[in-house]
Protein backbone atom coordinates (compact mmCIF):
# COMPACT_ATOMS: atom_id res chain seq x y z
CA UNK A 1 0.00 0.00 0.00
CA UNK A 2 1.40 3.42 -1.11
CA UNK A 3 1.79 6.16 1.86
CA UNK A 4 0.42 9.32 1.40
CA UNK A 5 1.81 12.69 2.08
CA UNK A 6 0.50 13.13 5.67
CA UNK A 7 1.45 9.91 6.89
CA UNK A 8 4.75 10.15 5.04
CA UNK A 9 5.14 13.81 7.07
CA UNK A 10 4.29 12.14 10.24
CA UNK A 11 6.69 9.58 9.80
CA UNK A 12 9.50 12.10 9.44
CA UNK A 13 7.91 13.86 12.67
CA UNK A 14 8.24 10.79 14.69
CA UNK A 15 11.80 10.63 13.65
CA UNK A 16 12.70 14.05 14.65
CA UNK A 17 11.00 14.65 17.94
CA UNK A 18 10.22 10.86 19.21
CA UNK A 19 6.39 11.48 19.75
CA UNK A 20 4.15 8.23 18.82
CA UNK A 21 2.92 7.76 14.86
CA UNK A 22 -0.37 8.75 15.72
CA UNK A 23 -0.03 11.62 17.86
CA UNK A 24 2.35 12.94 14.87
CA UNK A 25 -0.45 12.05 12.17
CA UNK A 26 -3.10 13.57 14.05
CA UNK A 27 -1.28 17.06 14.18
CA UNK A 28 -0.06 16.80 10.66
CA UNK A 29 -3.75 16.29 9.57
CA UNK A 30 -5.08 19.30 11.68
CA UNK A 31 -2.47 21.63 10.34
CA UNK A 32 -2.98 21.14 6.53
CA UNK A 33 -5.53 23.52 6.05
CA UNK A 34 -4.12 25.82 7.79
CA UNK A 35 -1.18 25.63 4.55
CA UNK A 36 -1.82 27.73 1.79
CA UNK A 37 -1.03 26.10 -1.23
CA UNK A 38 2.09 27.23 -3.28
CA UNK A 39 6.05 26.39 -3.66
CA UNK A 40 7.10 23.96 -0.61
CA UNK A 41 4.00 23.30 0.27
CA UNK A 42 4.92 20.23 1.86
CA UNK A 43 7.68 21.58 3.40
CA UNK A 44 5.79 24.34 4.76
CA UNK A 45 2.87 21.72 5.76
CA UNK A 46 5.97 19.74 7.40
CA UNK A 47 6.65 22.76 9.69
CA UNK A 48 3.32 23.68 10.40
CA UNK A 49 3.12 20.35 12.03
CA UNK A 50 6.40 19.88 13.69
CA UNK A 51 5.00 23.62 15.76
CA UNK A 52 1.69 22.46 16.32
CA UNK A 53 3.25 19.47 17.79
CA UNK A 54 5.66 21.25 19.94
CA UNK A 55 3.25 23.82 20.83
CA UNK A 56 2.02 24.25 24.40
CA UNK A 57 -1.66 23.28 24.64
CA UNK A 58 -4.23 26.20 23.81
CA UNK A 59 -1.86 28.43 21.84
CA UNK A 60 -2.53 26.90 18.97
């Protein structure tokens, strides 16, 4: 089965901060609206993420 973008993204999450797959696919999902399409969008989707993970709870 082929991975998509988001889970791809939260795999690359899980390597960089050690939080569990689906914690890191949850946030990747809830930020992708949020990413206006355009150049490095995954990238930018990718970052928007990695925050929203790392942000305290209720700032976001």
């Amino acid at each position: 089965m082929a991975k998509t973008t988001d889970q791809k993204l939260a795999r690359r999450i899980q390597e960089k901060t050690g939080a569990s797959y689906a914690k890191c696919l949850n946030h990747t999902r809830e930020v992708r609206a949020s990413v206006p399409d355009g150049p490095d969008y995954v990238e930018r989707w990718f970052m928007a993420a990695l925050h929203a993970l790392n942000a305290p709870r209720g700032s976001r």
